[in-house]
PDB file of N, CA and C in Angstrom:
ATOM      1  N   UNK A   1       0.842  -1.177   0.000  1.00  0.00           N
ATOM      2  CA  UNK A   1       0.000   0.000   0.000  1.00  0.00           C
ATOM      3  C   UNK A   1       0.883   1.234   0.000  1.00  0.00           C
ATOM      4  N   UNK A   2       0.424   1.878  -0.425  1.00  0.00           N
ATOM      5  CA  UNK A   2       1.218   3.518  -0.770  1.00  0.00           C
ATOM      6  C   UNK A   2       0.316   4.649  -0.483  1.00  0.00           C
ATOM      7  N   UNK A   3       0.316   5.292   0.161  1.00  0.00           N
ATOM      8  CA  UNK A   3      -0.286   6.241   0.841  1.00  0.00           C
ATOM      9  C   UNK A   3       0.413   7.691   0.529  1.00  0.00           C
ATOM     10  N   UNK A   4      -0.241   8.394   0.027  1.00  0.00           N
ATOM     11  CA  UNK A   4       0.460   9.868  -0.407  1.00  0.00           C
ATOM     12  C   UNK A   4      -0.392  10.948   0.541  1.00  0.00           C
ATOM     13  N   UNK A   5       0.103  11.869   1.125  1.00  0.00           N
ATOM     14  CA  UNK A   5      -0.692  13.192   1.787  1.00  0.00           C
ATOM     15  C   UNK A   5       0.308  14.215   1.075  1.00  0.00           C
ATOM     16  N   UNK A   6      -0.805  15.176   1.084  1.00  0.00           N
ATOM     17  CA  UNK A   6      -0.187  16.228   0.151  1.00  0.00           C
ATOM     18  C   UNK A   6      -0.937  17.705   0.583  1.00  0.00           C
ATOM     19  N   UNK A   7      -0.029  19.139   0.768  1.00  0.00           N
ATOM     20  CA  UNK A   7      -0.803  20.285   1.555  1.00  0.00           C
ATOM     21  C   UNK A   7      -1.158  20.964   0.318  1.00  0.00           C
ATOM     22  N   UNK A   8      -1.035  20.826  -0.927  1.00  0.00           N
ATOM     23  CA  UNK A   8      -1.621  21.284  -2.506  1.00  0.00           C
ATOM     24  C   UNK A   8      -1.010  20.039  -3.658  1.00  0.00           C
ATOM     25  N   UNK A   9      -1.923  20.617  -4.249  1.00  0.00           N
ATOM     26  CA  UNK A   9      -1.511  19.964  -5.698  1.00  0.00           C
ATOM     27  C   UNK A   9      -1.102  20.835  -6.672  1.00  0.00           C
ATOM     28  N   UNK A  10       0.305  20.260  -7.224  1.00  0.00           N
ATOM     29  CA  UNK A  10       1.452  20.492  -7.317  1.00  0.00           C
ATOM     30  C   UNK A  10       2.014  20.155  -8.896  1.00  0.00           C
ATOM     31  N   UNK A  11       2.681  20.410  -9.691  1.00  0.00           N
ATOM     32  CA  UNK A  11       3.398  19.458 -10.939  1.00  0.00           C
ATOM     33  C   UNK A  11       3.869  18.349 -10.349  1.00  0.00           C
ATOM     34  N   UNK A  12       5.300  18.382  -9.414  1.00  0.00           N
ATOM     35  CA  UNK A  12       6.055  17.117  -8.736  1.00  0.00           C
ATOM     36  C   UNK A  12       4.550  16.124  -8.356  1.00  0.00           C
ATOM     37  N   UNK A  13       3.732  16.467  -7.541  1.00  0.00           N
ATOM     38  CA  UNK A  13       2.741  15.647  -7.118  1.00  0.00           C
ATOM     39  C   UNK A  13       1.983  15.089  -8.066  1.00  0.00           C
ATOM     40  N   UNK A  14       1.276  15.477  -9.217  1.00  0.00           N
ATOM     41  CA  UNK A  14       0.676  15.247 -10.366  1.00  0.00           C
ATOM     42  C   UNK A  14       1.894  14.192 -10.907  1.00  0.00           C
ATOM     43  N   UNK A  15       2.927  14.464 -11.321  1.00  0.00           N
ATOM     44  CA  UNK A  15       3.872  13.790 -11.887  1.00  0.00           C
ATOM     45  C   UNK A  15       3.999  12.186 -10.908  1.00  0.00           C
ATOM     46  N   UNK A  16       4.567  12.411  -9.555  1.00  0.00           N
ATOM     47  CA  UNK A  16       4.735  11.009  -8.586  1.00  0.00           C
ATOM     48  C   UNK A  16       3.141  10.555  -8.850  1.00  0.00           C
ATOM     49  N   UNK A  17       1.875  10.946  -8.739  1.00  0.00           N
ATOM     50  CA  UNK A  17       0.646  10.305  -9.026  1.00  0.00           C
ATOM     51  C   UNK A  17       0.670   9.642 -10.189  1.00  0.00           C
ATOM     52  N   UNK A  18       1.034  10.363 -11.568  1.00  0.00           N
ATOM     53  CA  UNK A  18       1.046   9.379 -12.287  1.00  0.00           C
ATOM     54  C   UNK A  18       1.808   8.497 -12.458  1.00  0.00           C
ATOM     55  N   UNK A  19       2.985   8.461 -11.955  1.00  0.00           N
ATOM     56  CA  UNK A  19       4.118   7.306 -11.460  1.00  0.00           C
ATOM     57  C   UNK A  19       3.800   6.398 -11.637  1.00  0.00           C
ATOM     58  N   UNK A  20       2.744   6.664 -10.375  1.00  0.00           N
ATOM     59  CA  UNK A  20       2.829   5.180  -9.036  1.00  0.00           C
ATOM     60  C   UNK A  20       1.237   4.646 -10.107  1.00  0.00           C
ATOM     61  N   UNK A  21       0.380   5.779 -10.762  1.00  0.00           N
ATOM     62  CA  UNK A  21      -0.705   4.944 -11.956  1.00  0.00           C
ATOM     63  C   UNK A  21      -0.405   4.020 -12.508  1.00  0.00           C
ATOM     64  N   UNK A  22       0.544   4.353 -12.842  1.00  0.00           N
ATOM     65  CA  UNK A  22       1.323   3.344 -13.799  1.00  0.00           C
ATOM     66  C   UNK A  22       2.041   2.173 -13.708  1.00  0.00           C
ATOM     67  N   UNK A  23       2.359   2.437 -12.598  1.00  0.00           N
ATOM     68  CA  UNK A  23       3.142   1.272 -11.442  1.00  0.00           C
ATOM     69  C   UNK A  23       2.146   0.261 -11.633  1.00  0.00           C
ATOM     70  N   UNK A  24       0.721   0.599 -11.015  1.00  0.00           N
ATOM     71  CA  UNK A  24      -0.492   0.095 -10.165  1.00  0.00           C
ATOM     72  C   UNK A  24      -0.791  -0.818 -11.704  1.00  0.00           C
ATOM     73  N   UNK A  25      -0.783  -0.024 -12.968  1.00  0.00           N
ATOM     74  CA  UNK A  25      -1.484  -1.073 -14.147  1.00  0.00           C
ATOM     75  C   UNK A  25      -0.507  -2.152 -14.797  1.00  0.00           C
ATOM     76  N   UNK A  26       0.818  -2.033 -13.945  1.00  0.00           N
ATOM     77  CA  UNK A  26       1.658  -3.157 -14.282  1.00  0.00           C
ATOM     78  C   UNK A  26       1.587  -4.130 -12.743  1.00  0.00           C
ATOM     79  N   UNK A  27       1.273  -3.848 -11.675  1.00  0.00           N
ATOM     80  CA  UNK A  27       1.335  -4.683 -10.784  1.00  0.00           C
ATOM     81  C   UNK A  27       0.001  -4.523  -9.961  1.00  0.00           C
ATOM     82  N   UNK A  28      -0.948  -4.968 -10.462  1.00  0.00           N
ATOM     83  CA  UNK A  28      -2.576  -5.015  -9.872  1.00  0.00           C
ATOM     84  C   UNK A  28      -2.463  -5.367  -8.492  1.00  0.00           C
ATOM     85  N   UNK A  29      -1.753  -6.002  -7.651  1.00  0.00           N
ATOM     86  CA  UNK A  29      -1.501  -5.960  -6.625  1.00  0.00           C
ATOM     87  C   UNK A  29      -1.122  -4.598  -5.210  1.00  0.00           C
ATOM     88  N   UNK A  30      -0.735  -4.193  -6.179  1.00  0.00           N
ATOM     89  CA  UNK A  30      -0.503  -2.400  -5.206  1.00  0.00           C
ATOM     90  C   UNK A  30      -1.405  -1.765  -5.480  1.00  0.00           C
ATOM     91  N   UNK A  31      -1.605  -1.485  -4.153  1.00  0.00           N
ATOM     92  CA  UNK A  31      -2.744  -0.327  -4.194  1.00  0.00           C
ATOM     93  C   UNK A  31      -1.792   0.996  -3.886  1.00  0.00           C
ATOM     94  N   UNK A  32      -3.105   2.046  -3.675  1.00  0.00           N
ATOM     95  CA  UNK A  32      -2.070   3.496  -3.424  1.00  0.00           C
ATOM     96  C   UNK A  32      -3.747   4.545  -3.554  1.00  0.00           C
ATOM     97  N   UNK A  33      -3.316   5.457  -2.236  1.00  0.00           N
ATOM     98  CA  UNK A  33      -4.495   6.720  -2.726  1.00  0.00           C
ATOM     99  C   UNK A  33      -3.783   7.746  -2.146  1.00  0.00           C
ATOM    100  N   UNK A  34      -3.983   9.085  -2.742  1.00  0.00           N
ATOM    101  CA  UNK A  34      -3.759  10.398  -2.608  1.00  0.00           C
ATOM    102  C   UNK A  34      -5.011  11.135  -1.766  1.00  0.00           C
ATOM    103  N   UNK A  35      -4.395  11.835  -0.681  1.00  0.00           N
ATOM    104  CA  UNK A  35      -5.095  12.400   0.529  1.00  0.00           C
ATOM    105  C   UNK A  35      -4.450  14.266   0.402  1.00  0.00           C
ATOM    106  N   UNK A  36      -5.033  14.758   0.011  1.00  0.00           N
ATOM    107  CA  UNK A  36      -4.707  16.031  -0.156  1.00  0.00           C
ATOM    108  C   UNK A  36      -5.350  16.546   1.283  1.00  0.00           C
ATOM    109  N   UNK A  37      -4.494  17.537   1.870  1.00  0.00           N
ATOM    110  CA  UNK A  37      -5.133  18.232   3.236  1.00  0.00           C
ATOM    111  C   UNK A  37      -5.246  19.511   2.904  1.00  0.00           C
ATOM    112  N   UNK A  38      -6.561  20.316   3.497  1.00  0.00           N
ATOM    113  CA  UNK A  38      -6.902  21.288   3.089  1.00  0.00           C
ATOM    114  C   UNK A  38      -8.097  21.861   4.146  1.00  0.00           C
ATOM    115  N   UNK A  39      -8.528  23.435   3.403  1.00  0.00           N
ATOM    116  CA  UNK A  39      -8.914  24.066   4.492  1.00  0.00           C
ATOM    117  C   UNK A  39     -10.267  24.314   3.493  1.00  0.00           C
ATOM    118  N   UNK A  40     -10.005  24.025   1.967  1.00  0.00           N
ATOM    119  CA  UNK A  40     -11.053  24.374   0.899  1.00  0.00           C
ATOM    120  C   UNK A  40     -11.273  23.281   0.500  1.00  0.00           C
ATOM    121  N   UNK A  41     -12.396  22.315   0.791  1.00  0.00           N
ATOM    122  CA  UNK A  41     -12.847  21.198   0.372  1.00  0.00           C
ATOM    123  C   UNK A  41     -13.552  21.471  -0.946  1.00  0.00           C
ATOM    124  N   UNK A  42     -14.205  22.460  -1.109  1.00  0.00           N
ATOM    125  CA  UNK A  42     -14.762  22.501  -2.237  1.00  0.00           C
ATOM    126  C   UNK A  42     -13.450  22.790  -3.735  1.00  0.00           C
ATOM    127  N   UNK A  43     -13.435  23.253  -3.557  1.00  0.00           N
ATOM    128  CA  UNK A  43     -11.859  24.261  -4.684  1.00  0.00           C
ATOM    129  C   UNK A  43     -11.146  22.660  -4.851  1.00  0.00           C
ATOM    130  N   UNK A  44     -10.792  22.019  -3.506  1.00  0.00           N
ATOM    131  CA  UNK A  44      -9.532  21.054  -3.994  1.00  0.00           C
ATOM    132  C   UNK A  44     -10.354  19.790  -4.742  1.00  0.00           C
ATOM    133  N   UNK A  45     -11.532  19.687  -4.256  1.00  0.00           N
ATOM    134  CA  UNK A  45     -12.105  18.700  -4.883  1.00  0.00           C
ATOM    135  C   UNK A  45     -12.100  18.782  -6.403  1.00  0.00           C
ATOM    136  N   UNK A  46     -12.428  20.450  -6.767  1.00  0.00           N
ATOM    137  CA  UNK A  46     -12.173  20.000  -8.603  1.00  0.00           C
ATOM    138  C   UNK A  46     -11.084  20.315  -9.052  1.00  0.00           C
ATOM    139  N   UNK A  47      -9.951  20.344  -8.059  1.00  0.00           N
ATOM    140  CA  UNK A  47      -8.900  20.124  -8.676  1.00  0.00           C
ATOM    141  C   UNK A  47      -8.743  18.419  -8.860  1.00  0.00           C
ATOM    142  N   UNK A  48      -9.143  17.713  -7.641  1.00  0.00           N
ATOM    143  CA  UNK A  48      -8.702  16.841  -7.732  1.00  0.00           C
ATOM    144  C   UNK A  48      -9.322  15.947  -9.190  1.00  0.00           C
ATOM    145  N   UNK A  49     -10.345  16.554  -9.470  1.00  0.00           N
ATOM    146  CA  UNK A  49     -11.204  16.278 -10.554  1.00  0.00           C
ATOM    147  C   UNK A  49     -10.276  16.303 -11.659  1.00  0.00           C
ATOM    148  N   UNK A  50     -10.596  17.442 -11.556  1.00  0.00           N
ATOM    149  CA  UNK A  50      -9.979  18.082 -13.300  1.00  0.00           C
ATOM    150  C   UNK A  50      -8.250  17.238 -13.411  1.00  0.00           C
ATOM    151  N   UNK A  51      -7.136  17.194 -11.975  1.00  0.00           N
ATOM    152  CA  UNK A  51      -6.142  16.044 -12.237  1.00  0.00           C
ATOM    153  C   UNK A  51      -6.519  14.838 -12.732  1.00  0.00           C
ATOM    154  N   UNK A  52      -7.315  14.524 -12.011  1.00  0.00           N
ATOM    155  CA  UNK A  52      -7.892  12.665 -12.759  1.00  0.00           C
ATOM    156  C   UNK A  52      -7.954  13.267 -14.556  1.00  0.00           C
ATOM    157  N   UNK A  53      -9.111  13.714 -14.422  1.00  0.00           N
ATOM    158  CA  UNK A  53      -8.923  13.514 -15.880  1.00  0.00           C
ATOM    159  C   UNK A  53      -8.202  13.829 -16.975  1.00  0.00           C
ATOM    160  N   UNK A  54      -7.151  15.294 -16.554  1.00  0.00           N
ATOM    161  CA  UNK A  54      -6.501  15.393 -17.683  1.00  0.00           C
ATOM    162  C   UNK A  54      -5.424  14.898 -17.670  1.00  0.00           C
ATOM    163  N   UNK A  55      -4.892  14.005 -16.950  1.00  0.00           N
ATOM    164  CA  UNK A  55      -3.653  12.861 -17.202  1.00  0.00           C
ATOM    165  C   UNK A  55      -4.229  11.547 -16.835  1.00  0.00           C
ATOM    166  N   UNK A  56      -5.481  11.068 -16.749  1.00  0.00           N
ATOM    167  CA  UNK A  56      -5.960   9.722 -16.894  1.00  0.00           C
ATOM    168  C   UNK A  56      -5.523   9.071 -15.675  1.00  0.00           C
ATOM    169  N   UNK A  57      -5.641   9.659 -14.637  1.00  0.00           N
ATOM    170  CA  UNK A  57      -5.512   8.771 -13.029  1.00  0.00           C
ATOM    171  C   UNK A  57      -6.519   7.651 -13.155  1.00  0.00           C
ATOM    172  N   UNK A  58      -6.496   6.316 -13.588  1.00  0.00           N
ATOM    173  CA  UNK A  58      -7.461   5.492 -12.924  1.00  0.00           C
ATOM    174  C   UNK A  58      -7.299   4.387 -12.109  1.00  0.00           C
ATOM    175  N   UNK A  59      -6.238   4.759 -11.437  1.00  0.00           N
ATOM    176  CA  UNK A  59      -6.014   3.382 -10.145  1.00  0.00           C
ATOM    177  C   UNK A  59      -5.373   3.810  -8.909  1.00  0.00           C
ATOM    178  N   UNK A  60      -5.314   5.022  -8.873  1.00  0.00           N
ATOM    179  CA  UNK A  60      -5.314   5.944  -7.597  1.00  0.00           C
ATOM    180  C   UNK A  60      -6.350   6.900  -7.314  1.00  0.00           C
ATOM    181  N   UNK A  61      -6.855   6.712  -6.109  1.00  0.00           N
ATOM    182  CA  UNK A  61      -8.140   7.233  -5.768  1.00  0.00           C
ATOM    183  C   UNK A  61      -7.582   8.814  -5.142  1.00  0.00           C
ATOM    184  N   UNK A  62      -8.266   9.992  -5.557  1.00  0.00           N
ATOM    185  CA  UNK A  62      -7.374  11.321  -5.107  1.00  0.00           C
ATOM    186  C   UNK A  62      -8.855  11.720  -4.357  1.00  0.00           C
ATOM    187  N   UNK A  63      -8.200  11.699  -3.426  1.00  0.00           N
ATOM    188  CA  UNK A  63      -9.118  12.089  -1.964  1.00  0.00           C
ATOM    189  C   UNK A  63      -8.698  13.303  -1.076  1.00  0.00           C
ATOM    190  N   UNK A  64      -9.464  13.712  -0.120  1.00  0.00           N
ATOM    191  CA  UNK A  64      -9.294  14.805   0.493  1.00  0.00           C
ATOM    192  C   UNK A  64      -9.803  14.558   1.982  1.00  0.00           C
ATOM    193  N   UNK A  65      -8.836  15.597   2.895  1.00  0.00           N
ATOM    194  CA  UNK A  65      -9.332  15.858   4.254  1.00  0.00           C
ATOM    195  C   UNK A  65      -9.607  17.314   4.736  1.00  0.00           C
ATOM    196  N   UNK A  66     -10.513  18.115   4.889  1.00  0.00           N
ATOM    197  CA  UNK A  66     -10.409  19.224   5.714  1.00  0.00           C
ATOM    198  C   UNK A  66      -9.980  19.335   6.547  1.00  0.00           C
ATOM    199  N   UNK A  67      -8.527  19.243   6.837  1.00  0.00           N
ATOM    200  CA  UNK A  67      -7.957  19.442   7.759  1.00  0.00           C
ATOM    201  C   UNK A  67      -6.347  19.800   7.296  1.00  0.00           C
ATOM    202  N   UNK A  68      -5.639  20.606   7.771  1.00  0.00           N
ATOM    203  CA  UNK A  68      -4.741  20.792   6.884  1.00  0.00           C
ATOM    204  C   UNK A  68      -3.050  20.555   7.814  1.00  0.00           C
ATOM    205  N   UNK A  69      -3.561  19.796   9.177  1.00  0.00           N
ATOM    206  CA  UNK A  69      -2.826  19.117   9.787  1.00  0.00           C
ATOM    207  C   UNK A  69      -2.781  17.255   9.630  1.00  0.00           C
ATOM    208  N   UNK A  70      -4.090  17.108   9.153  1.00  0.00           N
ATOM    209  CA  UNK A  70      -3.907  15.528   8.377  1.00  0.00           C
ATOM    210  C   UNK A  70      -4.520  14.835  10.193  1.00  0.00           C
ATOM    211  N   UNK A  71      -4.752  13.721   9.631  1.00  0.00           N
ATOM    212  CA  UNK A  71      -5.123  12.501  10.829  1.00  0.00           C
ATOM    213  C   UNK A  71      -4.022  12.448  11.642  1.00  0.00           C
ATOM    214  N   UNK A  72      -3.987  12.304  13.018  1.00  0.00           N
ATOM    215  CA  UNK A  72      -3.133  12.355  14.151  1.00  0.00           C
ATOM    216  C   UNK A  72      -2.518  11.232  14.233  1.00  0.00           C
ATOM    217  N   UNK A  73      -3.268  10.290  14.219  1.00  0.00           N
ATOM    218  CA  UNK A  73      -2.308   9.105  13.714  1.00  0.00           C
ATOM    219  C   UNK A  73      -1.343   8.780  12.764  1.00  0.00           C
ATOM    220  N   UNK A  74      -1.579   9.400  12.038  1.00  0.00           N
ATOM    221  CA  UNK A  74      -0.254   9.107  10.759  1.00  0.00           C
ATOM    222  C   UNK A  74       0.631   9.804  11.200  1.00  0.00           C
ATOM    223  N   UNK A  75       0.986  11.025  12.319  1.00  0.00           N
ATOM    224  CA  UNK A  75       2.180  12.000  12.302  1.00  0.00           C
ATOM    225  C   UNK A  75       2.564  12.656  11.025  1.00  0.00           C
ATOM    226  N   UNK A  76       2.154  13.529  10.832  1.00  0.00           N
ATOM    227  CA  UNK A  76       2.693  14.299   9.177  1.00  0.00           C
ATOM    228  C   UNK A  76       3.189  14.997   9.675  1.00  0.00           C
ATOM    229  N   UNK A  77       4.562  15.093   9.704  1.00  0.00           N
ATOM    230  CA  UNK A  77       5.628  16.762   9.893  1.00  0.00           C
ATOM    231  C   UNK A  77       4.496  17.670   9.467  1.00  0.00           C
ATOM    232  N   UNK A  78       4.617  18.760   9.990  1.00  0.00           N
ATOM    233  CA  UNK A  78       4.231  20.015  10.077  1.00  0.00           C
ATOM    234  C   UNK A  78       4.816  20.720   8.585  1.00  0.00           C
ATOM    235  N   UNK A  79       5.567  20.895   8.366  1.00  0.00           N
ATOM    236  CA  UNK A  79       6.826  21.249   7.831  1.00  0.00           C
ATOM    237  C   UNK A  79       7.001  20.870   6.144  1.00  0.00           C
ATOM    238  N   UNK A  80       5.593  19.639   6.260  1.00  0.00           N
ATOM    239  CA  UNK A  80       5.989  18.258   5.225  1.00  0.00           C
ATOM    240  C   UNK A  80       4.922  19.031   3.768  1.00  0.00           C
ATOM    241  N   UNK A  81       5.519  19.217   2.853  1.00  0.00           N
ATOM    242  CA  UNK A  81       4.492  19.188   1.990  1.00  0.00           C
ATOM    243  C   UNK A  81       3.879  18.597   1.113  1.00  0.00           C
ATOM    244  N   UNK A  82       4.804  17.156   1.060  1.00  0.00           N
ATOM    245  CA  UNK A  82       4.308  15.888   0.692  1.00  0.00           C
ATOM    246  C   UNK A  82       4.965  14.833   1.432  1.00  0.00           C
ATOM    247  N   UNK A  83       4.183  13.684   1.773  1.00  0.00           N
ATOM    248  CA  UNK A  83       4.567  12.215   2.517  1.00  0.00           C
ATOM    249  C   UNK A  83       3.794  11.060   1.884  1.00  0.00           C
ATOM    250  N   UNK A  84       4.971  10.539   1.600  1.00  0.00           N
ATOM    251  CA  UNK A  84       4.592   9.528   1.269  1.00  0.00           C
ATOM    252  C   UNK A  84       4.863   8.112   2.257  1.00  0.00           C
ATOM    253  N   UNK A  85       3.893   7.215   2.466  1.00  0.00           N
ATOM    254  CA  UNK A  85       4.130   6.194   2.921  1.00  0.00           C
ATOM    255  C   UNK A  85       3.697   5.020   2.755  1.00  0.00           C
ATOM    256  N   UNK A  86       4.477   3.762   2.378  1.00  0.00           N
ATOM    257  CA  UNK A  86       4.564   2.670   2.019  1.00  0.00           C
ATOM    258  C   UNK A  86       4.895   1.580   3.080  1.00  0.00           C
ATOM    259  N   UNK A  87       3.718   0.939   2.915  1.00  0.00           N
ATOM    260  CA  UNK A  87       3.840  -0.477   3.874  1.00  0.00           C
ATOM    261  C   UNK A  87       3.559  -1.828   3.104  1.00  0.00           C
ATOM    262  N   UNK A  88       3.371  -2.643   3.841  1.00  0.00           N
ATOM    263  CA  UNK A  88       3.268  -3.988   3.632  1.00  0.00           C
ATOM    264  C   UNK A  88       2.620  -4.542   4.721  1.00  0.00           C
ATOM    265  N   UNK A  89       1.663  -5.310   4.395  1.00  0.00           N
ATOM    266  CA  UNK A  89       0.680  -5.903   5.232  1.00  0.00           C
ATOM    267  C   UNK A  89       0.779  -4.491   6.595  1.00  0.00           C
ATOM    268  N   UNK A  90       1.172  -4.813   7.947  1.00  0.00           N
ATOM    269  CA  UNK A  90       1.152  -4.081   8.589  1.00  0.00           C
ATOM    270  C   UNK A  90       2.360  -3.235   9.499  1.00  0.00           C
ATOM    271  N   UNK A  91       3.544  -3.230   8.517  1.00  0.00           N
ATOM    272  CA  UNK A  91       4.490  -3.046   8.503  1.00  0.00           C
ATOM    273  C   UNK A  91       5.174  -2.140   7.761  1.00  0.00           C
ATOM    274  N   UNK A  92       5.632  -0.220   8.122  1.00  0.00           N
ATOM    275  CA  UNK A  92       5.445   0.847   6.948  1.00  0.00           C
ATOM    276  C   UNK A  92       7.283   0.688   6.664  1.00  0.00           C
ATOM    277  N   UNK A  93       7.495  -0.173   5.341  1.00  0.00           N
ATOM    278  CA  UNK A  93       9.078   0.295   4.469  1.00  0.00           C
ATOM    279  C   UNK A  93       9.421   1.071   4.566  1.00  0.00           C
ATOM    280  N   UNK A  94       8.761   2.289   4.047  1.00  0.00           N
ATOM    281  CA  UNK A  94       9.384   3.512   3.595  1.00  0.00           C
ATOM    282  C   UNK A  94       8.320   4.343   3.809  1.00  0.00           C
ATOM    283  N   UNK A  95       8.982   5.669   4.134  1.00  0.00           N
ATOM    284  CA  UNK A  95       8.321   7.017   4.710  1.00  0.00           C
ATOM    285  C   UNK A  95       9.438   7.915   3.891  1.00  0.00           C
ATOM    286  N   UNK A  96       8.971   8.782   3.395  1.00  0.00           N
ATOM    287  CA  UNK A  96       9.372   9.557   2.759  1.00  0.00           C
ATOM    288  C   UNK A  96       8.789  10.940   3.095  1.00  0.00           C
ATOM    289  N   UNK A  97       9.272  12.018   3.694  1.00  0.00           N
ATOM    290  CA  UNK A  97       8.463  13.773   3.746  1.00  0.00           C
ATOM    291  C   UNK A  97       9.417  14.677   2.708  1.00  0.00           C
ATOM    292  N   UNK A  98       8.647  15.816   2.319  1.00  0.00           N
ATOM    293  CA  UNK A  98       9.659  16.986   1.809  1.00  0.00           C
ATOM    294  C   UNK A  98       8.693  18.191   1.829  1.00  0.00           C
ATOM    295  N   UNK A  99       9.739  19.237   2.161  1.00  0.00           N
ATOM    296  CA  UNK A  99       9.185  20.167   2.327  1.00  0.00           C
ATOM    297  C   UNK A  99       8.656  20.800   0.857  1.00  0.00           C
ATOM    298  N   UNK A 100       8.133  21.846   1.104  1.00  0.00           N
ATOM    299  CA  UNK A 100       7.648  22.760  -0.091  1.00  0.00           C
ATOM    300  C   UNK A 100       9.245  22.835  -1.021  1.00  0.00           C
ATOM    301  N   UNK A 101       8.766  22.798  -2.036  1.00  0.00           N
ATOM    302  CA  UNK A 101      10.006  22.416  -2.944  1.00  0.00           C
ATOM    303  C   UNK A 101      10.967  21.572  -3.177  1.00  0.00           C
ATOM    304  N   UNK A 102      10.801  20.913  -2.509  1.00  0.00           N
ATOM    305  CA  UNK A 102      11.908  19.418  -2.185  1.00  0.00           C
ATOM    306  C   UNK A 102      11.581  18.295  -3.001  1.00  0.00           C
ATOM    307  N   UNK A 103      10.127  18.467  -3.188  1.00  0.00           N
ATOM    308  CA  UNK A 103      10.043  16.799  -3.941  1.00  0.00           C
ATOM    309  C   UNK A 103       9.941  17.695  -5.677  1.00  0.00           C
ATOM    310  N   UNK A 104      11.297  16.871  -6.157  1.00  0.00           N
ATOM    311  CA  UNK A 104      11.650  17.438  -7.906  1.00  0.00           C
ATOM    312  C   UNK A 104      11.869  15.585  -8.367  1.00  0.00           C
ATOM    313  N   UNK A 105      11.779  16.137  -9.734  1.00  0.00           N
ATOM    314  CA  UNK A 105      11.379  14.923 -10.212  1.00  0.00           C
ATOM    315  C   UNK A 105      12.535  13.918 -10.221  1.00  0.00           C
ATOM    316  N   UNK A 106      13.647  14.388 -10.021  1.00  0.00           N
ATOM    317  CA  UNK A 106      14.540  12.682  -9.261  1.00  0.00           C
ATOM    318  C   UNK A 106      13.956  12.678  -8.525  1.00  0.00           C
ATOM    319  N   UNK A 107      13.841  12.920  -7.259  1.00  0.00           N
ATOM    320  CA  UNK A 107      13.187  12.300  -6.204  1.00  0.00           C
ATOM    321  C   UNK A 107      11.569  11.510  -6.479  1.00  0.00           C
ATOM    322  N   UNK A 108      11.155  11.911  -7.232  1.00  0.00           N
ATOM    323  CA  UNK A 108       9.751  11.024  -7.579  1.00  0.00           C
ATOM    324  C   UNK A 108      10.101   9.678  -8.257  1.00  0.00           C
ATOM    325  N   UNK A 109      11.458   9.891  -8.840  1.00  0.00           N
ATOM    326  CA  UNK A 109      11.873   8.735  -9.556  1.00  0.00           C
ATOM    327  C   UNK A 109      12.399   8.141  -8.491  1.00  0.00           C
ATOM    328  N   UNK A 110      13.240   8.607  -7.286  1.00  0.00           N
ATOM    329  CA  UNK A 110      13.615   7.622  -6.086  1.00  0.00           C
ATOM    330  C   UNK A 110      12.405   7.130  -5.423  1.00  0.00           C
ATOM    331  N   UNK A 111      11.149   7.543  -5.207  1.00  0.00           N
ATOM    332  CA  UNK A 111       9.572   7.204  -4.739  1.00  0.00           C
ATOM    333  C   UNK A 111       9.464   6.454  -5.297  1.00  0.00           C
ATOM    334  N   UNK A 112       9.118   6.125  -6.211  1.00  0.00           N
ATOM    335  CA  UNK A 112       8.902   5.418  -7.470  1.00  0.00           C
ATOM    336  C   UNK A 112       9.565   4.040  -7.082  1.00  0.00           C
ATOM    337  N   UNK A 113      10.637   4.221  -7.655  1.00  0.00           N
ATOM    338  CA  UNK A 113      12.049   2.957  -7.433  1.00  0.00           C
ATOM    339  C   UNK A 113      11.480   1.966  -5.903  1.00  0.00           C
ATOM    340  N   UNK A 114      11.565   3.005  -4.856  1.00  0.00           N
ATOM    341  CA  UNK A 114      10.705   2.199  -4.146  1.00  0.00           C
ATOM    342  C   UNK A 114       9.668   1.290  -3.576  1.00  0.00           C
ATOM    343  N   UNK A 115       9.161   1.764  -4.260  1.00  0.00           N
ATOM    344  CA  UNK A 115       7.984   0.866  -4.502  1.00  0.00           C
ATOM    345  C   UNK A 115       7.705  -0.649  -4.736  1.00  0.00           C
ATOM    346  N   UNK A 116       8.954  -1.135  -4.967  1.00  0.00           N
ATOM    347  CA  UNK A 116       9.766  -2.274  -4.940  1.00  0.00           C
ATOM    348  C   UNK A 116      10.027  -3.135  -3.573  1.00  0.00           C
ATOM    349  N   UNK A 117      10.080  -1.943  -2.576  1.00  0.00           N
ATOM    350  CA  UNK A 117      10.553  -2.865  -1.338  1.00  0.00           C
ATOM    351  C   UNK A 117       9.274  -2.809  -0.756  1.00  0.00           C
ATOM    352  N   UNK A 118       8.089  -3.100  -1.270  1.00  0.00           N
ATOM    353  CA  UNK A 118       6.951  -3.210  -0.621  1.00  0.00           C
ATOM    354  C   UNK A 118       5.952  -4.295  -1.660  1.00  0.00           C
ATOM    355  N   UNK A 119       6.353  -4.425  -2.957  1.00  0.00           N
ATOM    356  CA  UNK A 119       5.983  -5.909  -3.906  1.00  0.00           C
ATOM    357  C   UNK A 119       6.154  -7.387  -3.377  1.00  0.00           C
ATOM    358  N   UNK A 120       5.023  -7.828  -3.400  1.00  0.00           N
ATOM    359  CA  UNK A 120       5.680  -9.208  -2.849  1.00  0.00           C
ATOM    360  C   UNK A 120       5.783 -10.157  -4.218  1.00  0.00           C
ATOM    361  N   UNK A 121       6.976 -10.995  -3.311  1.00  0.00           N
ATOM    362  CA  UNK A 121       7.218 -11.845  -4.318  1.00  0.00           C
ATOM    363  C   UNK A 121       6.651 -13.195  -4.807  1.00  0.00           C
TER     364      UNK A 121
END
């Protein structure tokens, strides 16, 4: 499972979403959804819209929270303007945060790459 939170939507973010799409239609086994946090539920929702459709998201579900500190349980840095996190059964591989400007597209390609240590064999 791959779990993305995100404080906007972004190019880098649009770009790692369609990544991991693509990932998902070569290995039907991974799942993955995008959790955007926010204070404008309405506004992000057609963004999240209008992303699905004009790059063809169909195996990541792009979802939203009004809240722009995210669920307390997951711990999201403050700081974080995207996190990604990857587990296995009930066990999280890889955690990945970056601040505003940090996640560029090597690094989506190191996200990406990852995604590997959470495939079973």
């Amino acid at each position: 499972m791959v779990c993305v939170f995100a404080r906007e939507i972004s190019e880098p973010l649009t770009s790692l979403v369609k990544n991991i799409d693509s990932k998902i239609a070569d290995h039907h086994a991974l799942k993955c959804f995008v959790v955007v946090l926010t204070e404008n539920a309405d506004k992000t929702s057609a963004k999240l819209k209008q992303l699905a459709e004009k790059h063809g998201i169909s195996n990541v579900p792009l979802t939203l929270i009004e809240d722009a500190e995210g669920p307390s349980e997951y711990k999201i840095a403050k700081n974080a303007d995207v996190t990604v996190m990857m587990w296995r059964q009930t066990k999280v591989k890889v955690n990945h945060s970056f601040a505003k400007g940090e996640l560029t597209e090597a690094k989506v390609k190191d996200v990406v790459a990852d995604i590997s240590k959470i495939l079973g064999d």
